[in-house]
N, C-alpha and C. Protein backbone atom coordinates (compact mmCIF):
# COMPACT_ATOMS: atom_id res chain seq x y z
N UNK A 1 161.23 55.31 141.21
CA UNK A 1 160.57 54.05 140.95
C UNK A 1 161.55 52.92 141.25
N UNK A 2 160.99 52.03 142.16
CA UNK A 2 161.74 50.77 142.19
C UNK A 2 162.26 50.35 141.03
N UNK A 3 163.57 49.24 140.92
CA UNK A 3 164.25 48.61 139.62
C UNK A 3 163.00 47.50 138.82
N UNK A 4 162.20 46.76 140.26
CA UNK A 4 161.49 45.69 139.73
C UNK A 4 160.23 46.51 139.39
N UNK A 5 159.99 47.40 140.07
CA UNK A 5 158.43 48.26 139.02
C UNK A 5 158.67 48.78 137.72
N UNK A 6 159.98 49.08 137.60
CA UNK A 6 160.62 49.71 135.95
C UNK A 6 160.69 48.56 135.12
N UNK A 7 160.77 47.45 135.55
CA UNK A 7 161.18 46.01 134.94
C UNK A 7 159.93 45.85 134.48
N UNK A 8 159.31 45.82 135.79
CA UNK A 8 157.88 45.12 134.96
C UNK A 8 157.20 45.94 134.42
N UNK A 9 156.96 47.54 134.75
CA UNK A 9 156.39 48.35 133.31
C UNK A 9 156.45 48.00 131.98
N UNK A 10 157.54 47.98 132.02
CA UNK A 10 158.73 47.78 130.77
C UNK A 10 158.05 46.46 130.40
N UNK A 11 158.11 45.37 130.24
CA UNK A 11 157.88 43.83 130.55
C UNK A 11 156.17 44.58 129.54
N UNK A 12 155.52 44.99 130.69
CA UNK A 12 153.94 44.56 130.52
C UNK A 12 154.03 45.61 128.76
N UNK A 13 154.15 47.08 129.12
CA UNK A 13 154.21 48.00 127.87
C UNK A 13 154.86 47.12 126.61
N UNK A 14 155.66 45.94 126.65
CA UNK A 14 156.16 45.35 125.20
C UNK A 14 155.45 44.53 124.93
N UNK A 15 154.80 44.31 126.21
CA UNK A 15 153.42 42.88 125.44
C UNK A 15 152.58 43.58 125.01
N UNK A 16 152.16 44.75 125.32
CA UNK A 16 151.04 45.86 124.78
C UNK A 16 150.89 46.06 123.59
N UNK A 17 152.32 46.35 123.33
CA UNK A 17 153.20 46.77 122.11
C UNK A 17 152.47 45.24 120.78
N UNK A 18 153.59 44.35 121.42
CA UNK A 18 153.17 43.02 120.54
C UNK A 18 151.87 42.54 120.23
N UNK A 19 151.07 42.56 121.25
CA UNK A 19 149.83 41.81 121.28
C UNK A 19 148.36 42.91 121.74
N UNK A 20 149.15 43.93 121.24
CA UNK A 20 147.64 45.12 120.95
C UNK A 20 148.23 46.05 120.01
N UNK A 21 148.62 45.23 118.95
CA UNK A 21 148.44 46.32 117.62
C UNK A 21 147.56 46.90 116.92
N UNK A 22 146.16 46.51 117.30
CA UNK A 22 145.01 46.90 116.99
C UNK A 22 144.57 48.02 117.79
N UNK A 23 145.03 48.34 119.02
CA UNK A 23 144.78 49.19 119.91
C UNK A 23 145.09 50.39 120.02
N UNK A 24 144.65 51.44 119.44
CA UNK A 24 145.53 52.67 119.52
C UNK A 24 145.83 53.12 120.94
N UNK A 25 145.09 53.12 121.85
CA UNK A 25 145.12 53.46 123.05
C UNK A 25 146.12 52.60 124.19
N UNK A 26 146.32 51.48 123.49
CA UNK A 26 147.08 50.70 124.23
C UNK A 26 148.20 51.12 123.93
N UNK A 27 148.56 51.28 122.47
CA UNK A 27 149.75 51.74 121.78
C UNK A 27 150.41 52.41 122.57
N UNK A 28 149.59 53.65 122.55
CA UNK A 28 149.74 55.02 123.11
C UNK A 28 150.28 54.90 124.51
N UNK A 29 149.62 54.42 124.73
CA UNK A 29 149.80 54.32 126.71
C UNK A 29 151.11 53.55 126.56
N UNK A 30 151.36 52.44 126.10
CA UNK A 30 152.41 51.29 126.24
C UNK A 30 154.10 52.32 125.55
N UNK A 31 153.68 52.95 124.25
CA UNK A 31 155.07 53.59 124.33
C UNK A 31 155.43 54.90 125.34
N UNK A 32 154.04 55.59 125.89
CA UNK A 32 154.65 56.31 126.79
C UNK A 32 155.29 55.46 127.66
N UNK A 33 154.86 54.51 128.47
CA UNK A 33 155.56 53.52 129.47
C UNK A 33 157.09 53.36 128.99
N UNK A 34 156.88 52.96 127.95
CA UNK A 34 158.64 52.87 127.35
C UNK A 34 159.49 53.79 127.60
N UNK A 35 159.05 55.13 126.78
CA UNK A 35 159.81 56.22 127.00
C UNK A 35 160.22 56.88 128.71
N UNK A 36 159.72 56.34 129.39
CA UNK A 36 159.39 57.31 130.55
C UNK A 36 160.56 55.73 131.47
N UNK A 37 160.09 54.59 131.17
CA UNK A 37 160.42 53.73 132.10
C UNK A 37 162.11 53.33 131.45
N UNK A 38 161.93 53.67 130.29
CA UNK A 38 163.65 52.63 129.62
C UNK A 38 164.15 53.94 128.57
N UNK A 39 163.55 54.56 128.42
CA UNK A 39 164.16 56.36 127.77
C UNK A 39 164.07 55.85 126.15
N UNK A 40 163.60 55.16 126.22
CA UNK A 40 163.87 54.22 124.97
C UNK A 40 162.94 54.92 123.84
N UNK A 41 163.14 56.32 123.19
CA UNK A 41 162.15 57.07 122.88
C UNK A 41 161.96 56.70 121.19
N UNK A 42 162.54 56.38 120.13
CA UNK A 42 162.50 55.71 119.50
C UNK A 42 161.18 54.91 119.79
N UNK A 43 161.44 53.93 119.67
CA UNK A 43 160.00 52.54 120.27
C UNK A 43 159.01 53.37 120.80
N UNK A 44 159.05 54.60 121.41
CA UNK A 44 157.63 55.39 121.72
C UNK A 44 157.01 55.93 120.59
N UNK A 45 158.20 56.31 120.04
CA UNK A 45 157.33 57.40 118.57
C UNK A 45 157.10 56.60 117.55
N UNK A 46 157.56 55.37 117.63
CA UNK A 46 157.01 54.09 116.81
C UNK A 46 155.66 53.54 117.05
N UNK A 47 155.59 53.80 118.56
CA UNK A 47 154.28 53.26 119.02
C UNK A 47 153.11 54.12 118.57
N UNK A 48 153.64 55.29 118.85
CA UNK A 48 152.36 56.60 119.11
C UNK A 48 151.92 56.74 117.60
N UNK A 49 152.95 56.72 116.30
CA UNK A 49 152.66 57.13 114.75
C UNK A 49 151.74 55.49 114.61
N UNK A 50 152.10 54.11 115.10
CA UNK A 50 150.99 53.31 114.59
C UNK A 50 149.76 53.34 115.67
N UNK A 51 149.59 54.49 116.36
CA UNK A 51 148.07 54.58 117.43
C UNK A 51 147.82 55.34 116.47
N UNK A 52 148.50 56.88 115.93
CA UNK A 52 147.71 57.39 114.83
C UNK A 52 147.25 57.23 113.96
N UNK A 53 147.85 56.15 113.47
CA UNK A 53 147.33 55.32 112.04
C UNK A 53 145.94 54.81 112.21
N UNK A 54 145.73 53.93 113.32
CA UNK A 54 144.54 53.50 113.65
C UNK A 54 143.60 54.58 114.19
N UNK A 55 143.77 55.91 114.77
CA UNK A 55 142.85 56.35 115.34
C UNK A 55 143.23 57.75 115.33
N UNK A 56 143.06 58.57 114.39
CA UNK A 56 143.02 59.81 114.32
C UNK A 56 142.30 60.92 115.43
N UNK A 57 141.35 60.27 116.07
CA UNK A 57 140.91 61.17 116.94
C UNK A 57 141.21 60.53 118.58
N UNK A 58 142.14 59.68 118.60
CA UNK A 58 142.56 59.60 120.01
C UNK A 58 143.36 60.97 120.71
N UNK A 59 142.46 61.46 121.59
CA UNK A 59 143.55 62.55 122.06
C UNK A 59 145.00 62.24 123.23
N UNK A 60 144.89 60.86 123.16
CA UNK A 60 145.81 60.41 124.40
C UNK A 60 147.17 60.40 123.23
N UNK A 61 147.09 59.88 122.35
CA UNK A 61 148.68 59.70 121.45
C UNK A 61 149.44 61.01 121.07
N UNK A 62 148.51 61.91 120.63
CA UNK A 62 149.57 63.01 120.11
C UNK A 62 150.03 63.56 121.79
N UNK A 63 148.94 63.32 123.19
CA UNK A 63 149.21 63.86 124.62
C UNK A 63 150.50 63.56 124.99
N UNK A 64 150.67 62.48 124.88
CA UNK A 64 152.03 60.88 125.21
C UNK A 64 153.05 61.81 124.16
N UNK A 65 152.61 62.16 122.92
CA UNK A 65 153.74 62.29 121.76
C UNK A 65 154.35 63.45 122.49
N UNK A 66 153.62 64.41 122.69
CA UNK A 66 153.87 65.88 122.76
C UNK A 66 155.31 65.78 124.12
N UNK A 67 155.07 65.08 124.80
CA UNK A 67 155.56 65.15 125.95
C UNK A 67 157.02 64.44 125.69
N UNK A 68 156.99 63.45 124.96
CA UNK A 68 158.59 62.38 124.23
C UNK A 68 159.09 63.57 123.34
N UNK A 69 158.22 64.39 122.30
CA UNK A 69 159.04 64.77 121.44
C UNK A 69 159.63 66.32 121.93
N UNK A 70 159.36 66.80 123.27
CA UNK A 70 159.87 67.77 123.98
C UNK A 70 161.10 67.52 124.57
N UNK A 71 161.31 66.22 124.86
CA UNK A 71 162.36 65.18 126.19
C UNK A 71 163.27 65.36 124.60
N UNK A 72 162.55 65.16 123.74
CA UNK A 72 163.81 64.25 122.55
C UNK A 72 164.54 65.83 121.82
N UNK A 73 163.62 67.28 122.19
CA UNK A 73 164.41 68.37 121.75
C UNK A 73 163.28 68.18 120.44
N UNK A 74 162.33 67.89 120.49
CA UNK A 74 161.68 67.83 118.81
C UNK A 74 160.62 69.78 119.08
N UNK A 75 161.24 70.77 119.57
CA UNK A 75 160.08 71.23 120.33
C UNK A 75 158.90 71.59 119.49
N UNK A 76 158.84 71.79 117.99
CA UNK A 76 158.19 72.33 117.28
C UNK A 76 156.87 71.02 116.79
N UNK A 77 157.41 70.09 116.91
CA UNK A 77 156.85 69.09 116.69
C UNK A 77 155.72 68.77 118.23
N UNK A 78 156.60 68.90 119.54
CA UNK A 78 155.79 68.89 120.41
C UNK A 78 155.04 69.70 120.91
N UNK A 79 154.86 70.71 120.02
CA UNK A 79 154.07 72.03 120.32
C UNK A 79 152.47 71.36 119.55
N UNK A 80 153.06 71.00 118.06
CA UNK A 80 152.50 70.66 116.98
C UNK A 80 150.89 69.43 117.74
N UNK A 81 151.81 68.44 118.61
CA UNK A 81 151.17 67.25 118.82
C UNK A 81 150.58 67.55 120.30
N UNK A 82 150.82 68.16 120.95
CA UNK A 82 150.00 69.35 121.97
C UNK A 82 149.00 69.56 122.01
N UNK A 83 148.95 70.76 121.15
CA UNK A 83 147.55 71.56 120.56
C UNK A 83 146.85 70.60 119.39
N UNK A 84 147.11 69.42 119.14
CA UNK A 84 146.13 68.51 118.40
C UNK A 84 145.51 67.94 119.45
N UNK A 85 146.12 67.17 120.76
CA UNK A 85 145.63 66.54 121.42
C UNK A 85 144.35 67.36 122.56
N UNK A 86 144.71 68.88 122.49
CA UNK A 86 143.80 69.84 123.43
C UNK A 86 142.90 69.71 122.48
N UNK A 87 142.93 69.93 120.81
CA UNK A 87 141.78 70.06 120.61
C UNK A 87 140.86 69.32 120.04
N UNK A 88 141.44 67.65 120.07
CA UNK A 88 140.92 66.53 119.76
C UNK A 88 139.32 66.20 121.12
N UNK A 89 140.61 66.89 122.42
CA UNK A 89 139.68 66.36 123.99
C UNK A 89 139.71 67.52 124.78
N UNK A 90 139.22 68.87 124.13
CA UNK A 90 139.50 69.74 125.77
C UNK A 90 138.91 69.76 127.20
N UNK A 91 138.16 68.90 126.98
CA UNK A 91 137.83 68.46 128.47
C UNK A 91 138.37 67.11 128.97
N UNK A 92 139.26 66.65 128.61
CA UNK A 92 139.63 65.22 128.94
C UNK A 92 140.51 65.31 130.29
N UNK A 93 140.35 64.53 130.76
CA UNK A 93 140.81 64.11 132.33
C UNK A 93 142.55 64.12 132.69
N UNK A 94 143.06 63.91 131.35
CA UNK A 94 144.16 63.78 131.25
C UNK A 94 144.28 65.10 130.39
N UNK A 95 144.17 66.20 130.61
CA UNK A 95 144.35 67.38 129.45
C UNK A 95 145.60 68.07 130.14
N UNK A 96 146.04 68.05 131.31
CA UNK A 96 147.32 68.26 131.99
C UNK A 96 148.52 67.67 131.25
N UNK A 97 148.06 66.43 130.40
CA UNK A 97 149.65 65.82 129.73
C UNK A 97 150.19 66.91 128.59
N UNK A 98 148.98 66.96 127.88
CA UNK A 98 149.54 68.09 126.31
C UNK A 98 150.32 69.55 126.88
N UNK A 99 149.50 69.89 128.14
CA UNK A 99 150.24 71.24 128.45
C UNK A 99 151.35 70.82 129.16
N UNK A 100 151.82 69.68 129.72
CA UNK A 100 153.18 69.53 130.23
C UNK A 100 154.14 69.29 129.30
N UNK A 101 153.66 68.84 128.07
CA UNK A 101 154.31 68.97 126.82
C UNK A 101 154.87 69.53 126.38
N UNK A 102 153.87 70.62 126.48
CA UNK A 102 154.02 72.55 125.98
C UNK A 102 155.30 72.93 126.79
N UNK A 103 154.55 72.72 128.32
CA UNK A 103 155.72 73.48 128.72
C UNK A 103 157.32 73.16 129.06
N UNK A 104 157.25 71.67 128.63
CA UNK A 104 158.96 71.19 128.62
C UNK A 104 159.21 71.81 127.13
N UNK A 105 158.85 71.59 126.59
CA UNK A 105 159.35 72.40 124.85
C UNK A 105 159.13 73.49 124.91
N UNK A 106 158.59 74.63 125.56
CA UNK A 106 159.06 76.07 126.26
C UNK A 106 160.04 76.40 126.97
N UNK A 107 160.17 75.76 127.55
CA UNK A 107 161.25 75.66 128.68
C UNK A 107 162.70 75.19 127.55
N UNK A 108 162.88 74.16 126.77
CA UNK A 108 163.57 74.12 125.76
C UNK A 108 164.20 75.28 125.11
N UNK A 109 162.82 75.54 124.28
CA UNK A 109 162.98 76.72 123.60
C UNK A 109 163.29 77.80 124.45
N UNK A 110 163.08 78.09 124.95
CA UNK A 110 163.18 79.31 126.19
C UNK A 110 162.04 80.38 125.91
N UNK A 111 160.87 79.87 125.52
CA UNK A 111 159.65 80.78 125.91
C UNK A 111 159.05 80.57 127.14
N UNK A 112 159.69 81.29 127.91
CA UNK A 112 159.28 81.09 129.75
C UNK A 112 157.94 81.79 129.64
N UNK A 113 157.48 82.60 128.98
CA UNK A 113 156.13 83.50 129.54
C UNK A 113 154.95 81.97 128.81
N UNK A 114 155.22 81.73 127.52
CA UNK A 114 154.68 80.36 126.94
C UNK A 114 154.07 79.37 128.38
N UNK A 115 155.71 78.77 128.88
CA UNK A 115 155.86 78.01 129.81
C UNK A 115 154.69 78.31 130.89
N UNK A 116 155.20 79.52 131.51
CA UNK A 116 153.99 79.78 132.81
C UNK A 116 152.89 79.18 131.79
N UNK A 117 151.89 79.90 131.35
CA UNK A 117 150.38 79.83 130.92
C UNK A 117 150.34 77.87 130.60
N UNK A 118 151.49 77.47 129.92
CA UNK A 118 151.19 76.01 129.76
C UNK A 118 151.48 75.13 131.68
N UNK A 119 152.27 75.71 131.99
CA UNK A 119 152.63 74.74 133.30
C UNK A 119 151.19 74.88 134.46
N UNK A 120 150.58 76.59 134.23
CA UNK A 120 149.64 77.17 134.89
C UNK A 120 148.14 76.13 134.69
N UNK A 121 147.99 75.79 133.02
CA UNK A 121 146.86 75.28 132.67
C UNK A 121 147.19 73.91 133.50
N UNK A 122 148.17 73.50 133.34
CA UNK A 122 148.51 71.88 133.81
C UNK A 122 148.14 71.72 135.31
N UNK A 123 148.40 72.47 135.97
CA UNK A 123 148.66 72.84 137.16
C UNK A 123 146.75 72.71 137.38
N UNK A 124 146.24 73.31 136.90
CA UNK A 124 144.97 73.61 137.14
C UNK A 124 144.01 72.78 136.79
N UNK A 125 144.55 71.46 136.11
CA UNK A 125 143.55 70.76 135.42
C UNK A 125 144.13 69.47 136.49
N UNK A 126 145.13 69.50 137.24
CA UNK A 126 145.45 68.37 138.22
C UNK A 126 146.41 68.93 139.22
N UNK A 127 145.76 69.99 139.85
CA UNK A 127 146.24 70.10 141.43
C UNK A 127 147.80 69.66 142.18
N UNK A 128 147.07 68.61 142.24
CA UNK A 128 148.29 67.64 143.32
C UNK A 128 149.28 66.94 142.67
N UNK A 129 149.62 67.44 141.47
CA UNK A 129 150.28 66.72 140.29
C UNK A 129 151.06 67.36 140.10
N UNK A 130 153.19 66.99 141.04
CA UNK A 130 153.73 67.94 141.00
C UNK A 130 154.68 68.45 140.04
N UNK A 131 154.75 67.53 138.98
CA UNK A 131 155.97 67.83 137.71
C UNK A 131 155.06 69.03 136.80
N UNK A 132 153.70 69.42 136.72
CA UNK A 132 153.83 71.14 136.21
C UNK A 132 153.98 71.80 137.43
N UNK A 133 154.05 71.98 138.43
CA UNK A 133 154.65 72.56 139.87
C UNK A 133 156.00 73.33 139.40
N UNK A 134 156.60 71.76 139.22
CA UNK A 134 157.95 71.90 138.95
C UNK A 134 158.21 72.81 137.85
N UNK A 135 157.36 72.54 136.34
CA UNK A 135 157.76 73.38 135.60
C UNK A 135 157.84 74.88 135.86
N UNK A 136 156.51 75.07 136.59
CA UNK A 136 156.16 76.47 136.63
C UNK A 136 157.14 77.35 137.19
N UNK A 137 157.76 76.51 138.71
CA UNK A 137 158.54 76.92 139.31
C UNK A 137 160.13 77.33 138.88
N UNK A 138 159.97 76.61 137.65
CA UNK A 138 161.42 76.86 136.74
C UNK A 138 161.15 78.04 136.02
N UNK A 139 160.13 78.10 135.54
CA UNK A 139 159.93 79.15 134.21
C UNK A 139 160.17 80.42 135.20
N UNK A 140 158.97 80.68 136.42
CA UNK A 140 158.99 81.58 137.45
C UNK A 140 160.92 82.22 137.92
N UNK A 141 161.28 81.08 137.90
CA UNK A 141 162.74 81.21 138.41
C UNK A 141 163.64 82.01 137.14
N UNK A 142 163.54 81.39 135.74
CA UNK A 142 163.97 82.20 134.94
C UNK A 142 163.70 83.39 134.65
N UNK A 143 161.93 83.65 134.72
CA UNK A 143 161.69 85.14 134.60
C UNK A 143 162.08 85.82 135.96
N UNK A 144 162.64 85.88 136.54
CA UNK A 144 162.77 86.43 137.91
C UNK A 144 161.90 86.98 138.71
N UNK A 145 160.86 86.39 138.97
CA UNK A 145 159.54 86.44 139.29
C UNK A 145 159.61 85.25 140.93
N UNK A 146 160.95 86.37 141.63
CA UNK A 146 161.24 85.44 142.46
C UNK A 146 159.76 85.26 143.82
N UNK A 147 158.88 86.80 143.84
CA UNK A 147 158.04 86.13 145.11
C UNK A 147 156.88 84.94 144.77
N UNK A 148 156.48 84.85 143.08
CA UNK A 148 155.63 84.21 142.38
C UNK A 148 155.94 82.92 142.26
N UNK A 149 157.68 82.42 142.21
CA UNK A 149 158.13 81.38 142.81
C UNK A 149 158.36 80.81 143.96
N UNK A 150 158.25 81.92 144.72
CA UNK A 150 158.20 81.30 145.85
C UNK A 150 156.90 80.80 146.51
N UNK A 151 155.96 80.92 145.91
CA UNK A 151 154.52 80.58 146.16
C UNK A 151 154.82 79.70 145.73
N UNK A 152 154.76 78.88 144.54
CA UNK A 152 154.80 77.92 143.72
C UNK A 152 155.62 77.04 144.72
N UNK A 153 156.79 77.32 144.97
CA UNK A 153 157.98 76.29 145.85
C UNK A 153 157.53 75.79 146.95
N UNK A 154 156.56 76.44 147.94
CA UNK A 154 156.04 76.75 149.13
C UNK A 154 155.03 75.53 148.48
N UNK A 155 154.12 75.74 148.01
CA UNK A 155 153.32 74.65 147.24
C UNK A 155 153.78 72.92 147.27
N UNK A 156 154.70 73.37 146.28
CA UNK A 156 155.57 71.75 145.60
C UNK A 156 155.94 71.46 147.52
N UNK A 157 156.80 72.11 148.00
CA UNK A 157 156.80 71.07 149.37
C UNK A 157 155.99 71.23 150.44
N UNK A 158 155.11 71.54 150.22
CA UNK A 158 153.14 71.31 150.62
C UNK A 158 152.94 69.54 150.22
N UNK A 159 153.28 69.50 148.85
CA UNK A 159 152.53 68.34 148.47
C UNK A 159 153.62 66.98 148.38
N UNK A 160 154.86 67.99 148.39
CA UNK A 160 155.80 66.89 148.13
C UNK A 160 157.20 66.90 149.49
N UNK A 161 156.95 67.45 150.19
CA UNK A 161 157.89 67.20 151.18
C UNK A 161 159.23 66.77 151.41
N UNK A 162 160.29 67.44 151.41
CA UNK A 162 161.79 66.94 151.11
C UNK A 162 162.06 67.00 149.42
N UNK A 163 161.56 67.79 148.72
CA UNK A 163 161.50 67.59 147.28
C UNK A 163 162.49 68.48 147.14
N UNK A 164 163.47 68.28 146.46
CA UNK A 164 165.05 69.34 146.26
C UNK A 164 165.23 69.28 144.75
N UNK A 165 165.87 70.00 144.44
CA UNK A 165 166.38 70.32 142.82
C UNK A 165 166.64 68.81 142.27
N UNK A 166 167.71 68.22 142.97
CA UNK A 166 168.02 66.98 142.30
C UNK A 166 166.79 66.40 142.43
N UNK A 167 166.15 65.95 143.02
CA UNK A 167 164.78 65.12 143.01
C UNK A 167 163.77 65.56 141.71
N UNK A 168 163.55 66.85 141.79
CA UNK A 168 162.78 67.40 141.11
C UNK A 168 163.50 67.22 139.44
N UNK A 169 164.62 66.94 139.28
CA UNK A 169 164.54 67.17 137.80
C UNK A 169 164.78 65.27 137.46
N UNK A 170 164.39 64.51 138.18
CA UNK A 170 164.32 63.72 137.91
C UNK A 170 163.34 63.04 136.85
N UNK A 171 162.46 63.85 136.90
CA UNK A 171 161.17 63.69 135.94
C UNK A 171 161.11 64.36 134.84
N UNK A 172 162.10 64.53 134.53
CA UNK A 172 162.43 65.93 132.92
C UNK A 172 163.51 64.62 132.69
N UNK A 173 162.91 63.92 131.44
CA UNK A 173 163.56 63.02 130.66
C UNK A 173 163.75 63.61 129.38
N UNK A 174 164.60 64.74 129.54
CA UNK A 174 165.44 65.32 128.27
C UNK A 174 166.60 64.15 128.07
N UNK A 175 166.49 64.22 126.55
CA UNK A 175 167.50 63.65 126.12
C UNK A 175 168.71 64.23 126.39
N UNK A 176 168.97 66.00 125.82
CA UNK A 176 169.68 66.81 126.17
C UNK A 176 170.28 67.45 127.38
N UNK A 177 171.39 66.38 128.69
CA UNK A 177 171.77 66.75 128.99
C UNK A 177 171.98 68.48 129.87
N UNK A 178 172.02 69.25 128.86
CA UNK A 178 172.40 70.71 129.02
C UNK A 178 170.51 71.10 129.74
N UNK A 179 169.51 70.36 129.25
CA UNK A 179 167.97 70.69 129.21
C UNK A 179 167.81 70.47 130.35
N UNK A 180 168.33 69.75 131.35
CA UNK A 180 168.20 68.99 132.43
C UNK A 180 168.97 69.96 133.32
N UNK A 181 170.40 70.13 133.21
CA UNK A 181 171.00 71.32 133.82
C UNK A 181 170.60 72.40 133.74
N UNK A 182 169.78 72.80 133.23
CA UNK A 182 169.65 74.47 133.13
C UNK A 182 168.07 73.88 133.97
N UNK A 183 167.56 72.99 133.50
CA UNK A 183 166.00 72.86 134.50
C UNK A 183 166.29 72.99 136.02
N UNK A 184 167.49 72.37 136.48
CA UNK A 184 168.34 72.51 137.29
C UNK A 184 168.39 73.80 138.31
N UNK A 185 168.94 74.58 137.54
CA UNK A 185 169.89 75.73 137.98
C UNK A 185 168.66 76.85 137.78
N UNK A 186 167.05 76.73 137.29
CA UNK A 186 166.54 77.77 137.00
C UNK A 186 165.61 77.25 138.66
N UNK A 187 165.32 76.15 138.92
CA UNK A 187 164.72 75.49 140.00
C UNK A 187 165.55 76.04 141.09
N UNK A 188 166.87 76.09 141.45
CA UNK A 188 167.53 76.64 142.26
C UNK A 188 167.53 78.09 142.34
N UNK A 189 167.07 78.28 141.43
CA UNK A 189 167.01 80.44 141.21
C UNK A 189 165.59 80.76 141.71
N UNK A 190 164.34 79.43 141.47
CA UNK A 190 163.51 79.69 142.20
C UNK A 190 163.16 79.30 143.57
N UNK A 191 164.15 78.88 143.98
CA UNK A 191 164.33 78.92 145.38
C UNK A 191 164.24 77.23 146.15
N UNK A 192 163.83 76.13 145.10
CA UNK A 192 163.97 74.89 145.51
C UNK A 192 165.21 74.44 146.13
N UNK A 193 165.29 73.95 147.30
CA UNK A 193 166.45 73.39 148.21
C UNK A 193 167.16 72.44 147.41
N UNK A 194 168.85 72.85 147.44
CA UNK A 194 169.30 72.30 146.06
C UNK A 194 169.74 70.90 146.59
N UNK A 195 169.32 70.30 148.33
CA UNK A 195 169.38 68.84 148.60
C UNK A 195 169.00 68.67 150.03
C-alpha cells in the first residue's frame, strides 16, 4: 500500500472512530482499518468491544476481532470470536474473514491440520483472495504435504504473479516477530520463491 493510501485510511478510520460511535459497523470496519493500516491493535480491540456493546449480532466485529486477536497471539480468544462471527452470519459475503482468523491462530498455535480446513473454507468462500492461499500454502508446507503445496503455490502465482515469501508474509500482521518468521520459512518449505 502506498504511504498516502495508509495515511488516509488511517485519517478516514479515526473520524469513523470519533464521529460514528453509534455505529457498530462502522466501529468495526474503522478499527480493522487501524489495525491492519498503523498495527495500532489496541485502538482496534477498543473499537470492536464498543461495536459489541451496541450490536450483539453484528457478524462483521467479532470477523475483524478474530483476525487482530490472532496477529496480537490472543489465539484462544481468536478462535473464540471466529466461530461467533460464522455463526452469527454463515452465509455472509465476508465469511472468509472469521476463517482467516482461524487459520492465523492455527498456524500460531501450530494446529496445521485445524489451519488447512480453516484456510480451505476461506479459500472457498473467496477464490481470488490470496492471503488464505497463503495460509494454506504454509500449513501444507509444515505438514509436508509437499505435492498438495505445490498446487496451492502454482495457484497463488496464477493469481498473484511474482509473489515470493517476503511479499507474501507481508500480510500476517503478527505482533510476534518469531510468527512471521516461521510463516516465512514454512512458505519456503512449500515451495514459494523465497524472492
Amino acid at each position: 500500500m502506498q504511504e498516502e493510501t495508509r495515511l488516509a485510511a488511517l485519517h478516514h478510520a479515526r473520524l469513523a472512530i470519533a464521529k460514528g460511535s453509534d455505529d457498530a459497523a462502522a466501529l468495526a470496519t474503522a478499527g480493522f482499518v487501524i489495525a491492519v493500516c498503523g498495527r495500532d491493535y489496541e485502538t482496534a480491540l477498543t473499537a470492536f468491544d464498543r461495536s459489541f456493546a451496541l450490536s450483539s449480532s453484528l457478524a462483521l466485529a467479532p470477523g475483524f476481532s478474530s483476525l487482530v486477536r490472532a496477529w496480537k497471539g490472543d489465539d484462544a480468544i481468536a478462535v473464540e470470536q471466529a466461530n461467533r462471527a460464522l455463526r452469527l452470519s454463515p452465509f455472509d459475503p465476508l465469511i472468509y474473514l472469521p476463517y482467516i482468523g482461524l487459520a492465523y491462530a492455527h498456524f500460531a498455535a501450530g494446529r496445521f491440520e485445524e489451519m488447512v480446513s480453516a484456510a480451505n473454507l476461506a479459500t472457498q468462500s473467496n477464490p481470488r483472495f490470496t492471503p488464505p492461499l497463503i495460509l494454506l500454502a504454509a500449513a501444507l508446507g509444515c505438514l509436508d504435504r509437499s505435492e498438495d503445496a505445490k498446487t496451492v503455490v502454482q495457484r497463488l502465482l496464477e493469481l498473484e504473479p511474482g509473489i515470493t515469501v517476503s511479499s507474501a508474509i507481508r500480510s500476517a500482521c503478527y505482533e510476534n516477530p518469531e510468527n512471521i518468521a516461521a510463516l516465512g520459512s514454512a512458505l519456503g518449505k512449500a515451495g514459494l520463491p523465497e524472492t
